[in-house]
N, C-alpha and C. Protein backbone atom coordinates (compact mmCIF):
# COMPACT_ATOMS: atom_id res chain seq x y z
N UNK A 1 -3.37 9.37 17.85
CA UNK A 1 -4.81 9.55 17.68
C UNK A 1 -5.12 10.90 17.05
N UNK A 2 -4.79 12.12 17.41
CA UNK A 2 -4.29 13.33 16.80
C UNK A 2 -4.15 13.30 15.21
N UNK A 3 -3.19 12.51 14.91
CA UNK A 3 -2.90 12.09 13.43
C UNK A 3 -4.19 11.77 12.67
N UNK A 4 -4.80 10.88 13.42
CA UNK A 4 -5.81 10.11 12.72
C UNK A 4 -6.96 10.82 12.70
N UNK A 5 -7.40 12.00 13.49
CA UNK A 5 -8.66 12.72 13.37
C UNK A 5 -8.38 13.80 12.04
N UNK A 6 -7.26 14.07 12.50
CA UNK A 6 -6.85 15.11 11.22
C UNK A 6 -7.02 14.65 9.86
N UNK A 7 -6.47 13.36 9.73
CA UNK A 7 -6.46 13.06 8.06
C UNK A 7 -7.85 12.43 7.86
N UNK A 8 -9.00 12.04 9.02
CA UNK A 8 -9.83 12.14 9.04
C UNK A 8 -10.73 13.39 8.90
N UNK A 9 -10.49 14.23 9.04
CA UNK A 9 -11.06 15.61 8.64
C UNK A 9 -10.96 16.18 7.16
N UNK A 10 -9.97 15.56 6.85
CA UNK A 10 -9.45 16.44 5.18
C UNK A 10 -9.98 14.89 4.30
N UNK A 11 -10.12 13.67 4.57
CA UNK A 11 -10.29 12.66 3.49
C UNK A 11 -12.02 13.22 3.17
N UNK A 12 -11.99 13.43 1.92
CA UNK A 12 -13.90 13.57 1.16
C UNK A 12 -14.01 12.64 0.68
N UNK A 13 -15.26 12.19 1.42
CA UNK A 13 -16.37 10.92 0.78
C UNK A 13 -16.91 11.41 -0.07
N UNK A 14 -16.71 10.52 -1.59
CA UNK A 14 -17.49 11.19 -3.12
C UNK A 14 -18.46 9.37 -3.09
N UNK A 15 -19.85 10.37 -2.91
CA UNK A 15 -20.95 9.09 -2.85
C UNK A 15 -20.76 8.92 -4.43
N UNK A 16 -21.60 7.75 -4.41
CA UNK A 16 -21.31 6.46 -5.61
C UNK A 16 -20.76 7.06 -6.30
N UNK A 17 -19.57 6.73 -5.98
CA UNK A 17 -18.10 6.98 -7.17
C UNK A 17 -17.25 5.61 -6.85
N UNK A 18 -16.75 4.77 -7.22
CA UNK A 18 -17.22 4.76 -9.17
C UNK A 18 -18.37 4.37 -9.71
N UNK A 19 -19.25 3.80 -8.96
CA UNK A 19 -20.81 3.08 -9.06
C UNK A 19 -21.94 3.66 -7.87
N UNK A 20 -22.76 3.39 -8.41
CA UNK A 20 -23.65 3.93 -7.27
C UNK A 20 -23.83 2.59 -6.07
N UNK A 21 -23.91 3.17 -4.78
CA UNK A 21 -23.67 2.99 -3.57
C UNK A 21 -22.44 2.40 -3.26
N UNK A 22 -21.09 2.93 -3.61
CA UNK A 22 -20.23 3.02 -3.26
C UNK A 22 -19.83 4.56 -2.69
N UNK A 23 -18.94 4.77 -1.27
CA UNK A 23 -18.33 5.85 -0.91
C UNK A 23 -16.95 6.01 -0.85
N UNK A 24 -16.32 6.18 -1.86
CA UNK A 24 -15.35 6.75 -2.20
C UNK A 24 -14.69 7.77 -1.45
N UNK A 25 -13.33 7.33 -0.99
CA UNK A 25 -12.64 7.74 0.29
C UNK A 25 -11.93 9.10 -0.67
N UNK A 26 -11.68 9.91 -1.09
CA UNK A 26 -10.80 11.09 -1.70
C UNK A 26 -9.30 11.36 -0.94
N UNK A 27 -8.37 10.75 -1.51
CA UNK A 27 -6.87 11.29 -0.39
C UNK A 27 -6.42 12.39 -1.09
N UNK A 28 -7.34 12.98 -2.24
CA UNK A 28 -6.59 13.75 -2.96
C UNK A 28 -6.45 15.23 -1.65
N UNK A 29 -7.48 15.82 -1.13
CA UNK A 29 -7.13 16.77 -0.42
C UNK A 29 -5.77 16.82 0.70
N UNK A 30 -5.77 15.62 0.98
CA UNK A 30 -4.07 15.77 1.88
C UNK A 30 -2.64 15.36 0.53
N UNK A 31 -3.38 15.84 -0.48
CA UNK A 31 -1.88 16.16 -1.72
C UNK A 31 -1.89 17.74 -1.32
N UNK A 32 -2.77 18.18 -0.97
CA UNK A 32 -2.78 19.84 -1.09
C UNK A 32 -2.49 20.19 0.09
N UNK A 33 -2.41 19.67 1.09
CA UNK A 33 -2.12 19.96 2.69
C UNK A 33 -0.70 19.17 2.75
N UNK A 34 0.49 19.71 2.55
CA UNK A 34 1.99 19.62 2.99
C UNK A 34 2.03 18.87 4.54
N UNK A 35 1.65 19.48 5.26
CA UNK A 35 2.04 19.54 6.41
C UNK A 35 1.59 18.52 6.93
N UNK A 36 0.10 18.04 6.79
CA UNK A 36 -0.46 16.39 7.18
C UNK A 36 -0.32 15.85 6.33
N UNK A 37 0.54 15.83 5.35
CA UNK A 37 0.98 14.89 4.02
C UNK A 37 2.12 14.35 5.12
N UNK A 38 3.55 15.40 5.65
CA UNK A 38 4.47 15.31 5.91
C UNK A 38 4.30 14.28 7.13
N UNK A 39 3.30 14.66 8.24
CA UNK A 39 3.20 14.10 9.60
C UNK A 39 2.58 12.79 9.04
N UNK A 40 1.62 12.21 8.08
CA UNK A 40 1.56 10.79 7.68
C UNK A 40 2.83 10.17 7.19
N UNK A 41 3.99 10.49 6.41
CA UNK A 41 4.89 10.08 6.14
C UNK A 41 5.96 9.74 7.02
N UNK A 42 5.78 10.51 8.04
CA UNK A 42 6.75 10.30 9.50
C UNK A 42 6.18 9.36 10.32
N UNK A 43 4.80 9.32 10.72
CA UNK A 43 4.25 8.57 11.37
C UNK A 43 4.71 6.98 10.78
N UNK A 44 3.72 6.65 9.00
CA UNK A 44 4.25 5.25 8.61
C UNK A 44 6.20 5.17 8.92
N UNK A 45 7.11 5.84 8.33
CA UNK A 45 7.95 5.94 8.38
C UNK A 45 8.70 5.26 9.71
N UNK A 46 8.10 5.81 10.65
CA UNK A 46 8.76 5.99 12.31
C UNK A 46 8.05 4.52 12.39
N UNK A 47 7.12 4.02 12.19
CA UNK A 47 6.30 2.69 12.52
C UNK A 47 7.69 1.75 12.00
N UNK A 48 8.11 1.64 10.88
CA UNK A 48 8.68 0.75 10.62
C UNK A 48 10.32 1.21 10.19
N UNK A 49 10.61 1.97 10.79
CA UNK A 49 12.01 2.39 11.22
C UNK A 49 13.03 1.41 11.89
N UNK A 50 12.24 0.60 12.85
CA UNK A 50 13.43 0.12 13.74
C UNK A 50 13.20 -1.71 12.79
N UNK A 51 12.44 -1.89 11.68
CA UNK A 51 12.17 -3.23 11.32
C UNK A 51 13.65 -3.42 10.50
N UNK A 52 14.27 -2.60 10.31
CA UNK A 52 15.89 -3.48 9.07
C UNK A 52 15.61 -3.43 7.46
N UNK A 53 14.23 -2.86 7.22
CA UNK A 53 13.78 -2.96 5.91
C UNK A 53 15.15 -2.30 4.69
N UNK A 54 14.29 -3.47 3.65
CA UNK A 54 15.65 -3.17 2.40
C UNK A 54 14.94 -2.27 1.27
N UNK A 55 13.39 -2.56 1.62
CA UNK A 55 13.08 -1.24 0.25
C UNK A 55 11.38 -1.44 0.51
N UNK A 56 10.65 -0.32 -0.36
CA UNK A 56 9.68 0.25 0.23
C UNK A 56 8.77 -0.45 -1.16
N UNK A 57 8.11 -1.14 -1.22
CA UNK A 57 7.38 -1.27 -2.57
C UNK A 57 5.63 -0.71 -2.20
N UNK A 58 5.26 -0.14 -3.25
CA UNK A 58 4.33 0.47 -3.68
C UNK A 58 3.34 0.48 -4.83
N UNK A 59 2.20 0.29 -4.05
CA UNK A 59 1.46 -0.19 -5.73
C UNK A 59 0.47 0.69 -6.11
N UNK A 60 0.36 0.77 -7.43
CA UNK A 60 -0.05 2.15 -8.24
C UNK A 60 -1.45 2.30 -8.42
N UNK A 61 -1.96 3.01 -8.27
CA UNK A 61 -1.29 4.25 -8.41
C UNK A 61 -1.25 5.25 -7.47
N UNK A 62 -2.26 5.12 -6.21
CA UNK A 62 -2.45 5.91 -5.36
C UNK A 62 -1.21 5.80 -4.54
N UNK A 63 -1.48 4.16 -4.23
CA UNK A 63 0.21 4.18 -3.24
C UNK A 63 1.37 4.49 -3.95
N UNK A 64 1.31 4.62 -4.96
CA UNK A 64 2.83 5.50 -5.20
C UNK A 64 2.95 6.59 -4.60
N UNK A 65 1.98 7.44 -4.33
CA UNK A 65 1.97 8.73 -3.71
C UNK A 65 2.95 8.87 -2.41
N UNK A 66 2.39 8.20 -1.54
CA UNK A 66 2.73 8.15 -0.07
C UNK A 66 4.23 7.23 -0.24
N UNK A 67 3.34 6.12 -0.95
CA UNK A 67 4.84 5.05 -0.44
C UNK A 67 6.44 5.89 -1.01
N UNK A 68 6.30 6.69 -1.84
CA UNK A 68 7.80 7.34 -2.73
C UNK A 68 7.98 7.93 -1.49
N UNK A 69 7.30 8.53 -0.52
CA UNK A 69 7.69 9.67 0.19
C UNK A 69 8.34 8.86 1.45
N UNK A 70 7.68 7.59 1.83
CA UNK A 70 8.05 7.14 2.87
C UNK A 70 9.28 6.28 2.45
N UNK A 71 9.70 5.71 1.25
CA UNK A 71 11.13 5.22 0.79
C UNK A 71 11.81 6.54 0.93
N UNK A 72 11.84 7.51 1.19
CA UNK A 72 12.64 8.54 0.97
C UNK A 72 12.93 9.17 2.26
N UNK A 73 11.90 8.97 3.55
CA UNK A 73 12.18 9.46 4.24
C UNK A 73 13.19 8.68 4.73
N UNK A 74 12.61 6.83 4.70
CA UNK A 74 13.80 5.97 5.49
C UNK A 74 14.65 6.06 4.42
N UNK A 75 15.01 6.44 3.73
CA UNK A 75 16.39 6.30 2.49
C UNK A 75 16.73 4.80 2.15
N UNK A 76 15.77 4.44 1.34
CA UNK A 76 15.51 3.02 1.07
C UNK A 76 15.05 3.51 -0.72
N UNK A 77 15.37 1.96 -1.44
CA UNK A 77 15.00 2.00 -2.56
C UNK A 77 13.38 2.32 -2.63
N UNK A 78 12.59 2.83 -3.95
CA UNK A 78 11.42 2.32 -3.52
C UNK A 78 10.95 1.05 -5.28
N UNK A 79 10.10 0.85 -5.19
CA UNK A 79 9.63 -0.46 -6.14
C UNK A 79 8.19 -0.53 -6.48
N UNK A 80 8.05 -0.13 -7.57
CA UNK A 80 6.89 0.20 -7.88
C UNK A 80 6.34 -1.76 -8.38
N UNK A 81 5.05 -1.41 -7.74
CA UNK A 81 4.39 -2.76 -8.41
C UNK A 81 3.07 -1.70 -9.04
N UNK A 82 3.05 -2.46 -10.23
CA UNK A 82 2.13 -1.69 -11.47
C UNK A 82 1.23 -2.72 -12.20
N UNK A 83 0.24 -1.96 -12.99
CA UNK A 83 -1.00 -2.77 -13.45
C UNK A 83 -0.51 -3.52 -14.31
N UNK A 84 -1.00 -4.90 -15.19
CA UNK A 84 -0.28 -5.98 -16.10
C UNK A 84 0.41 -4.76 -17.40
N UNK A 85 1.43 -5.24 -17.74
CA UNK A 85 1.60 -4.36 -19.23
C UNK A 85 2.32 -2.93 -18.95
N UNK A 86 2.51 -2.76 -17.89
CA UNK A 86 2.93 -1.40 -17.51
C UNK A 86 4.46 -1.01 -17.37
N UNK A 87 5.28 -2.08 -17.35
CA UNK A 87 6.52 -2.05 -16.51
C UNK A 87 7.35 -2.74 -17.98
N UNK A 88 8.57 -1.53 -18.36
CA UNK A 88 9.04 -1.39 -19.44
C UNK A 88 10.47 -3.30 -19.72
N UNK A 89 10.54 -3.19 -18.69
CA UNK A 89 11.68 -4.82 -17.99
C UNK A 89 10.91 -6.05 -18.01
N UNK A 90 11.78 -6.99 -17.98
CA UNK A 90 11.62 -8.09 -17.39
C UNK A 90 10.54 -7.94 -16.19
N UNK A 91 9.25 -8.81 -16.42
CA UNK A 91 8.80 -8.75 -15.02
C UNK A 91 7.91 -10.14 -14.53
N UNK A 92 7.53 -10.06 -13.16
CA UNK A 92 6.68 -11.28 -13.49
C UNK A 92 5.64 -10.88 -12.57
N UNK A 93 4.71 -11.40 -12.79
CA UNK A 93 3.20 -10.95 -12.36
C UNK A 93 2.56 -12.20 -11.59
N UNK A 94 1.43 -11.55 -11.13
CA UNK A 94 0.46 -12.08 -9.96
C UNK A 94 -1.52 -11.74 -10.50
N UNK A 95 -1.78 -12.82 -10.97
CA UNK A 95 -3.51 -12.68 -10.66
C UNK A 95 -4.08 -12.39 -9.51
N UNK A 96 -5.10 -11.93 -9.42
CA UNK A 96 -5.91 -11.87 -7.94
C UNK A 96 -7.23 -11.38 -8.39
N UNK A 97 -8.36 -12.32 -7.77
CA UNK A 97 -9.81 -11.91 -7.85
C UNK A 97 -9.99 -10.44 -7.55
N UNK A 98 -11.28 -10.23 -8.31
CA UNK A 98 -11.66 -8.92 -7.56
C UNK A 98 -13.52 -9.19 -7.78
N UNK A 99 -14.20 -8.50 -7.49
CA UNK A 99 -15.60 -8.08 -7.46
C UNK A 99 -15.90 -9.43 -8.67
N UNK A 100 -15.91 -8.74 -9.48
CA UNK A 100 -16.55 -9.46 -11.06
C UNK A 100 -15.09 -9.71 -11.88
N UNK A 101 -14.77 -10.58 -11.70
CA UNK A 101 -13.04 -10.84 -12.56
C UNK A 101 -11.92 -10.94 -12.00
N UNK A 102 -10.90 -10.37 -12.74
CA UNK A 102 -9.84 -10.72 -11.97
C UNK A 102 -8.90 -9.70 -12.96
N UNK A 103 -7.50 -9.35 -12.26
CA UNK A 103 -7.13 -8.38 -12.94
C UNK A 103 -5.42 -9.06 -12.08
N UNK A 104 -4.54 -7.77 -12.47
CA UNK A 104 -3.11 -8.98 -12.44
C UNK A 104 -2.10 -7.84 -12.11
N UNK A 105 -1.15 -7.91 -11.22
CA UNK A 105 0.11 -6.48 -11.28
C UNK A 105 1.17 -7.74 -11.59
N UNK A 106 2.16 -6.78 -11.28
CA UNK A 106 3.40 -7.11 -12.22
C UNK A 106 4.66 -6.24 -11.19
N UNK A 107 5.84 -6.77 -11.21
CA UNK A 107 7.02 -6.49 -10.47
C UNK A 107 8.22 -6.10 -11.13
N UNK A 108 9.36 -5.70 -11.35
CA UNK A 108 10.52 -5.98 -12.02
C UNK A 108 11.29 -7.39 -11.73
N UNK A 109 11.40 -7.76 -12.33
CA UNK A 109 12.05 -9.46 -11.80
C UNK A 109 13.73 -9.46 -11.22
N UNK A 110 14.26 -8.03 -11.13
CA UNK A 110 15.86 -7.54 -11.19
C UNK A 110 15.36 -6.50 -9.68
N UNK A 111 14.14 -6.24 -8.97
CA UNK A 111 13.81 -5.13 -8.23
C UNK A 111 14.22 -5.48 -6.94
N UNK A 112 14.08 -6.79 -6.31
CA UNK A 112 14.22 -6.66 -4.68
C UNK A 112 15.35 -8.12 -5.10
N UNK A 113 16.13 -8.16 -3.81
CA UNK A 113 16.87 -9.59 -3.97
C UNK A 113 16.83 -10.50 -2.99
N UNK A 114 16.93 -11.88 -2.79
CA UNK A 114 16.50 -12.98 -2.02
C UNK A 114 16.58 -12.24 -0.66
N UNK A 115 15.96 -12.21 0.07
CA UNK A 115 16.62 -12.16 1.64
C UNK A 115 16.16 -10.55 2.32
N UNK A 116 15.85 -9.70 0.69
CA UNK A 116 15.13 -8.26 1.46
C UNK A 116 14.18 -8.39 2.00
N UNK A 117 14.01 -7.46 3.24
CA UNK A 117 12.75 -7.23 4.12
C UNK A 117 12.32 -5.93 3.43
N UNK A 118 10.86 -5.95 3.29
CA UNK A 118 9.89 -4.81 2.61
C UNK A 118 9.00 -4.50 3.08
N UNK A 119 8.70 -3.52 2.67
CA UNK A 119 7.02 -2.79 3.25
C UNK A 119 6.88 -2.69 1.87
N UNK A 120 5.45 -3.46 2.45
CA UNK A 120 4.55 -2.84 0.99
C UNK A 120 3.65 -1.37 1.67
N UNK A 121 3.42 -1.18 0.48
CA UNK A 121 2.53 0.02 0.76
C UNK A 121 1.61 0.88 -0.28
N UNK A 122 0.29 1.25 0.48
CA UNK A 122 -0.64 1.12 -0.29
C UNK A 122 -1.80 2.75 0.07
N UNK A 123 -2.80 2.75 -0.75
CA UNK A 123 -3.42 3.94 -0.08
C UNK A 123 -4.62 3.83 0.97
N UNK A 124 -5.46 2.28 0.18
CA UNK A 124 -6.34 1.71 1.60
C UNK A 124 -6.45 0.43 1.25
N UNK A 125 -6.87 -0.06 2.38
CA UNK A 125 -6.94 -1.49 2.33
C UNK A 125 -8.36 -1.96 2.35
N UNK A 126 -8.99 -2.42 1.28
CA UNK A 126 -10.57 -2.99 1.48
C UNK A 126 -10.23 -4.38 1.84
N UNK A 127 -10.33 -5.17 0.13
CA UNK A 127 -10.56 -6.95 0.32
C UNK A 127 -8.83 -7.32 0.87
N UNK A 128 -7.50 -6.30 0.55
CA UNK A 128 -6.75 -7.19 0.85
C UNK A 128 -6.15 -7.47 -0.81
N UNK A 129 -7.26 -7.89 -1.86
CA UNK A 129 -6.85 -8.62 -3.00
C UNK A 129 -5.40 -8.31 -3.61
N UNK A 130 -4.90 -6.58 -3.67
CA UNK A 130 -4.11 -6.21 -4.48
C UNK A 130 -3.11 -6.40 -3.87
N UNK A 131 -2.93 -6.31 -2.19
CA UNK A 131 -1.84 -5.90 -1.48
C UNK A 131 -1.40 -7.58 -1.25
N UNK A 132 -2.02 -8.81 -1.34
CA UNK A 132 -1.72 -9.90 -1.31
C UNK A 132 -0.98 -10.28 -2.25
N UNK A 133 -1.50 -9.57 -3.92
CA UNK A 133 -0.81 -10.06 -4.72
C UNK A 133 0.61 -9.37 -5.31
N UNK A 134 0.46 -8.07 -4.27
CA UNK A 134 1.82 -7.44 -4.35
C UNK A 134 2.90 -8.42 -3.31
N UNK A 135 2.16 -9.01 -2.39
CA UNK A 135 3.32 -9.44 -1.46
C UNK A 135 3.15 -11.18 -2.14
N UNK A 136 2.76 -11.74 -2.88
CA UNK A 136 3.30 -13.02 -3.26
C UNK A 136 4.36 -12.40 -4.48
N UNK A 137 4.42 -11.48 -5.34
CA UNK A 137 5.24 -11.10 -6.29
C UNK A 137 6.20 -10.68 -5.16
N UNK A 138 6.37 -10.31 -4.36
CA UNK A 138 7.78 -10.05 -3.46
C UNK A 138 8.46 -11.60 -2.77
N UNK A 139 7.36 -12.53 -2.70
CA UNK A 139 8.06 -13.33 -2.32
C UNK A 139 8.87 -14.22 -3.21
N UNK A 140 8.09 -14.23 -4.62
CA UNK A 140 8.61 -14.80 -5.57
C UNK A 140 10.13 -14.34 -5.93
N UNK A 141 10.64 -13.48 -5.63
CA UNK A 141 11.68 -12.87 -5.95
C UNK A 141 12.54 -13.10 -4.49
N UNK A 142 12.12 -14.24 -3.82
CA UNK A 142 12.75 -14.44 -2.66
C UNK A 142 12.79 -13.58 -1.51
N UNK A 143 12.25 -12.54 -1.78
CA UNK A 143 12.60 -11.25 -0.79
C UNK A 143 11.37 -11.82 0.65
N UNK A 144 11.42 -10.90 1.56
CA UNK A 144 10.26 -10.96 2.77
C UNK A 144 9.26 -10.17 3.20
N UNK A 145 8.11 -10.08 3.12
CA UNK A 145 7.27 -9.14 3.55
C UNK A 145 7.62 -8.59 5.20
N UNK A 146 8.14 -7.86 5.43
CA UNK A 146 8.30 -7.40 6.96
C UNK A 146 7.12 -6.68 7.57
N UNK A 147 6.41 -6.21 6.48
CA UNK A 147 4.97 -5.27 6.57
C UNK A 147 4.07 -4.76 6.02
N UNK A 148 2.92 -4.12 6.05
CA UNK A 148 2.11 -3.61 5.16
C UNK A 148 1.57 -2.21 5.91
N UNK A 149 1.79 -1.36 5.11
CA UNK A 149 1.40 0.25 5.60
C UNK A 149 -0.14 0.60 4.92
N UNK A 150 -0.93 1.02 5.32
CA UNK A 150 -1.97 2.15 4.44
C UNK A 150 -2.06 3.20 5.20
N UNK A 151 -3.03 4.46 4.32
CA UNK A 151 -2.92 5.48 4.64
C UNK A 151 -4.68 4.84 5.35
N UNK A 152 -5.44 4.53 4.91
CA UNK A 152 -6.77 4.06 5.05
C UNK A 152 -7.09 2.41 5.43
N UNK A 153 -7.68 2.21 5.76
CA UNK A 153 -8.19 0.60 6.17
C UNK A 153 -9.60 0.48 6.72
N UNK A 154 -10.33 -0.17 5.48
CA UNK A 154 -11.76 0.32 5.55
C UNK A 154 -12.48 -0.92 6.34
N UNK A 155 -12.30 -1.38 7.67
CA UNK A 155 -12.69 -2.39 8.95
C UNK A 155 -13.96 -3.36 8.56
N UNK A 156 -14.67 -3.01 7.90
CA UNK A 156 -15.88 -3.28 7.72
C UNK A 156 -15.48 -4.06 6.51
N UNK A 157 -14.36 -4.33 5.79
CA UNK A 157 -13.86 -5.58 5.10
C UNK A 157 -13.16 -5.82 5.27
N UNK A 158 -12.43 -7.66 4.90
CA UNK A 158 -11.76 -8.69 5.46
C UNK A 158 -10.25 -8.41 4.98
N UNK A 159 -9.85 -7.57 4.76
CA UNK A 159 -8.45 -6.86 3.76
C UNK A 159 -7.42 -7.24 5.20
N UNK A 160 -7.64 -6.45 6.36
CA UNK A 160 -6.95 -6.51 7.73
C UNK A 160 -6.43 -7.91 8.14
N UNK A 161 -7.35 -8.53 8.41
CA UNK A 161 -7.41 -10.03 8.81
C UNK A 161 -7.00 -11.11 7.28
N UNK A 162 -7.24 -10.85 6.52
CA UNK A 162 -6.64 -11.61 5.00
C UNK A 162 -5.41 -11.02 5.01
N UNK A 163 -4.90 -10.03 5.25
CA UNK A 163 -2.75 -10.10 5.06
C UNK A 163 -2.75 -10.31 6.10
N UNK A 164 -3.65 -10.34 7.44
CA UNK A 164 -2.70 -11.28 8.71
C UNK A 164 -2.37 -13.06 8.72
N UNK A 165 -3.43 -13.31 8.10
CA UNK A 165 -3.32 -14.53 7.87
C UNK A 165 -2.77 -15.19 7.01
N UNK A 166 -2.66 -14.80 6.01
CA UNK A 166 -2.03 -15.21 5.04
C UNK A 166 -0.35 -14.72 5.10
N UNK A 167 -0.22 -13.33 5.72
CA UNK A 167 1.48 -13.26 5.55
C UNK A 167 2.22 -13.25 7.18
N UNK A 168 1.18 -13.36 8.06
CA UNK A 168 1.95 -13.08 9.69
C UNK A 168 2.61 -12.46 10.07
N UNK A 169 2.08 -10.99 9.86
CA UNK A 169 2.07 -9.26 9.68
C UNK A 169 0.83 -8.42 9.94
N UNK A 170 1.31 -7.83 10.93
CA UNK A 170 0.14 -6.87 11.87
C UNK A 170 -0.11 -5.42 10.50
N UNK A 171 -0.85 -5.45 9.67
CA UNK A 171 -0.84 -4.10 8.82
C UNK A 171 -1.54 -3.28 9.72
N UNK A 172 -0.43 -2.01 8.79
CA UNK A 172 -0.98 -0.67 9.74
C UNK A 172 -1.53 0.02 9.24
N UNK A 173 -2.46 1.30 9.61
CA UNK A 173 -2.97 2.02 8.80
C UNK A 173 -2.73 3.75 9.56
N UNK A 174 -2.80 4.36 8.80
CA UNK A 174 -2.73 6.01 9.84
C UNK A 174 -4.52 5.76 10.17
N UNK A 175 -6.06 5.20 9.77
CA UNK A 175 -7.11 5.91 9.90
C UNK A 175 -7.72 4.60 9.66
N UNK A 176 -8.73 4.25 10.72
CA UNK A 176 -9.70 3.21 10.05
C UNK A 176 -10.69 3.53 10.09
N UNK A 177 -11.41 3.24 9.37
CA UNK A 177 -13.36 3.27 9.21
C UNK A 177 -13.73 2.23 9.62
């Protein structure tokens, strides 16, 4: 609980950013604070320590931040999932609604192998949309979702309860709103 007031203290709400009446969560200030950078990385880390995981995937761009640090603490590969067009390999991709449209990430098709257990991981969780379509691109590659990490999980949307249901995985978060 400790954990969670703290990175609650340093996250800045930037009102309507990117649109007006939206509040925009800022994780940039715990890039500049080491030390509650470090104790979030131990915390997710230690959460899913005792699960057997084979590699840490992360989707861009915010969760690359955290998730590199937490593949590194457990000494696990990590696996970037990236926006359509981004990823220089072989890859294969995933649509998923959003607000007004729809937009698409993409995997390495050579990145995880049948039978790995993964954490995805992310920076917050609103609708759910991106982190769903990161974990059907993991399954496609045969591998297993073992979990889903955020640094944020904004309660007041269906993101929580949409990867429980759909993958039958308790996601965690260090902080909810």
């Amino acid at each position: 609980m400790q954990l969670a007031q703290s990175v609650k203290a340093i996250i800045r709400d930037v009102h309507d950013f990117p649109k007006p009446g939206i509040i925009f969560k800022d994780i940039t200030p715990i890039l500049a604070a080491p030390e509650i950078r470090k104790e979030i990385v131990e915390a997710i880390a230690n959460r899913f320590r005792p699960d057997n995981l084979d590699a840490v995937v992360a989707i861009e761009a915010r969760g690359f931040i955290l998730g590199s640090l937490i593949a590194q603490e457990l000494d696990l590969p990590f696996v970037p999932v990236r926006k359509s067009g981004k990823l220089p390999y072989k890859s294969l991709r995933e649509e998923y609604t959003l607000e007004y449209g729809t937009a698409a990430v993409e995997i390495h098709e050579d990145s995880l192998g049948a039978g790995d257990r993964v954490l995805i991981h992310d920076d917050l969780l609103a609708t759910g949309g991106t982190a769903s379509a990161a974990a059907q691109l993991v399954r496609k590659l045969g591998a297993e979702v073992a979990g889903f990490s955020f640094l944020i999980n904004l309660s007041f949307l269906p993101g929580h309860g949409v990867l429980q249901q759909k993958f039958g995985v308790q996601p965690y978060s260090v902080v909810t709103y």
